[in-house]
Protein backbone atom coordinates (compact mmCIF):
# COMPACT_ATOMS: atom_id res chain seq x y z
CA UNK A 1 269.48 -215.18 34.02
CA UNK A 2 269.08 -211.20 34.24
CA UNK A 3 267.18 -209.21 32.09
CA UNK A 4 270.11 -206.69 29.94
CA UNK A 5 267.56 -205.04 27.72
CA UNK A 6 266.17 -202.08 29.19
CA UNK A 7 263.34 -200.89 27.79
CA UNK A 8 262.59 -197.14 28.68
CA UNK A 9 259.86 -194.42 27.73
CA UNK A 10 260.54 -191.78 25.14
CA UNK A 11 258.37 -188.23 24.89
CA UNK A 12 255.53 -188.59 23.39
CA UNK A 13 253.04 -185.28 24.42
CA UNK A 14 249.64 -185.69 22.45
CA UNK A 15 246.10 -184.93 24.08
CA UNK A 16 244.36 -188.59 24.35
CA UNK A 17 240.89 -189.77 25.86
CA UNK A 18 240.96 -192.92 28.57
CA UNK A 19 238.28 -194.90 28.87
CA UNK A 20 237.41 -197.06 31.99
CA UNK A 21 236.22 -200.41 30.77
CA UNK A 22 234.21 -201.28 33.38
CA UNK A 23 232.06 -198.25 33.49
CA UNK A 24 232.61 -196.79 29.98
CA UNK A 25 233.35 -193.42 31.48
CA UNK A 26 235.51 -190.98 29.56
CA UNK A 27 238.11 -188.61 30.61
CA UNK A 28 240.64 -186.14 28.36
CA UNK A 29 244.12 -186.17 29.68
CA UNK A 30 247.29 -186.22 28.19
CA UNK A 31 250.60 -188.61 27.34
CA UNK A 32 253.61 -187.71 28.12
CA UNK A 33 256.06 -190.44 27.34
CA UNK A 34 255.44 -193.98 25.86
CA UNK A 35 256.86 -197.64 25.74
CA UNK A 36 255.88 -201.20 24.69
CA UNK A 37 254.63 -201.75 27.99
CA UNK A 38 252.94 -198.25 29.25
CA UNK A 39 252.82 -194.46 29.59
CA UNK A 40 252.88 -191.84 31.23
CA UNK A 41 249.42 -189.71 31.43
CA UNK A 42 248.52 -186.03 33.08
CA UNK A 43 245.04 -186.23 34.18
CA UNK A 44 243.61 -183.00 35.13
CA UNK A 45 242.93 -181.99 38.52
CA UNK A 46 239.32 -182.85 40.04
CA UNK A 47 239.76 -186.36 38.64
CA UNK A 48 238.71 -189.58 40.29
CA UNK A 49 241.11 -192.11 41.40
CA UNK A 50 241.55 -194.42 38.63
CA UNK A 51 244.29 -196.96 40.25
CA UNK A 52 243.18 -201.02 39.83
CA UNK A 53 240.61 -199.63 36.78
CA UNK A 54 241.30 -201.26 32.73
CA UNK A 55 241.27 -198.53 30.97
CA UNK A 56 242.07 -197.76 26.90
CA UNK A 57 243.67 -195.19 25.92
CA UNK A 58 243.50 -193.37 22.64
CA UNK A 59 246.69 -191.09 21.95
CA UNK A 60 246.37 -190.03 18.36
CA UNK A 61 246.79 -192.87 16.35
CA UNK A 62 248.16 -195.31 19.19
CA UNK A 63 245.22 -197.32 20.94
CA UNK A 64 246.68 -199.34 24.56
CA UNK A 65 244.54 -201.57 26.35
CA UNK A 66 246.23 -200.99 30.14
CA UNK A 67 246.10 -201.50 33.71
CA UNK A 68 246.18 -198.31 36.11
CA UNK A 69 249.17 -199.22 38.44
CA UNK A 70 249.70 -195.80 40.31
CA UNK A 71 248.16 -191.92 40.22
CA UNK A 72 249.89 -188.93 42.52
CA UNK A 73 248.33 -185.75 43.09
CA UNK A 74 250.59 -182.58 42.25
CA UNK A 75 250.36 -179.47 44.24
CA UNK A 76 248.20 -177.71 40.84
CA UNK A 77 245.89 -180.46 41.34
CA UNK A 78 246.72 -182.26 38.39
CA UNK A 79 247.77 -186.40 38.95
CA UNK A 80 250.37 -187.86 37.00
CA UNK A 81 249.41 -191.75 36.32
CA UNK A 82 251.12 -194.70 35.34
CA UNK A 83 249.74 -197.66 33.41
CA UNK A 84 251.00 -200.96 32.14
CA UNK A 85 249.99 -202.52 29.16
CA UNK A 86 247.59 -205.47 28.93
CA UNK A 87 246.92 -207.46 26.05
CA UNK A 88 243.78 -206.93 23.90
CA UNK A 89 241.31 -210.50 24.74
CA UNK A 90 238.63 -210.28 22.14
CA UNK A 91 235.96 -208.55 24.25
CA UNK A 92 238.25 -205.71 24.32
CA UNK A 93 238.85 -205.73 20.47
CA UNK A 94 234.89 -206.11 20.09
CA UNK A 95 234.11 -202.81 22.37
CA UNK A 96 236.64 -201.13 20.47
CA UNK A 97 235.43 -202.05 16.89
CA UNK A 98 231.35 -201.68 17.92
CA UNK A 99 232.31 -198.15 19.18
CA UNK A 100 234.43 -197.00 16.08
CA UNK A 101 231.68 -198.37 13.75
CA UNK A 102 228.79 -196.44 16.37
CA UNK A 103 231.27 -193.11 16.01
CA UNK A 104 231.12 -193.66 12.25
């Protein structure tokens, strides 16, 4: 049977922090369009290759627990990347409540 619905990002331009899961480091980038399933991010230039990494990403009051699934390099230096949505497992949901409460 094929898929009819098409589900397809709208604008959505807010600054928003990533951070890799594995290695807790930070980075400020930001959204520029949004769906159920992923976004699409500006990361500035000079940053690392994030491709493979989990990440979450905070975008003002949205929080998306994602795989990297591409990153390309624009002539400024700044990378446009692409992530899919995962969904939270507990551990995730843990890290993310023992950091608010740590922020607190």
């Amino acid at each position: 049977m094929k898929e009819r619905r098409n589900i397809t990002r709208v604008d959505y331009t807010t600054k928003s922090v990533i951070v890799v899961c594995d290695t807790g480091e930070k980075y400020s980038v930001e959204t520029k369009n949004v769906s159920p399933l992923g976004m699409g991010i500006v990361m500035p230039a000079g940053s690392p290759n994030i491709v493979g990494k989990d990440i979450i990403i905070v975008a003002n009051t949205l929080i998306m627990y994602a795989d990297v699934n591409r990153q390309v390099k624009h002539d400024d230096g700044t990378f446009t990347v692409g992530i899919s949505a995962r969904q939270f497992t507990p551990e995730v949901l843990q890290y993310l409540f023992t950091h608010i409460a740590d922020e607190e």
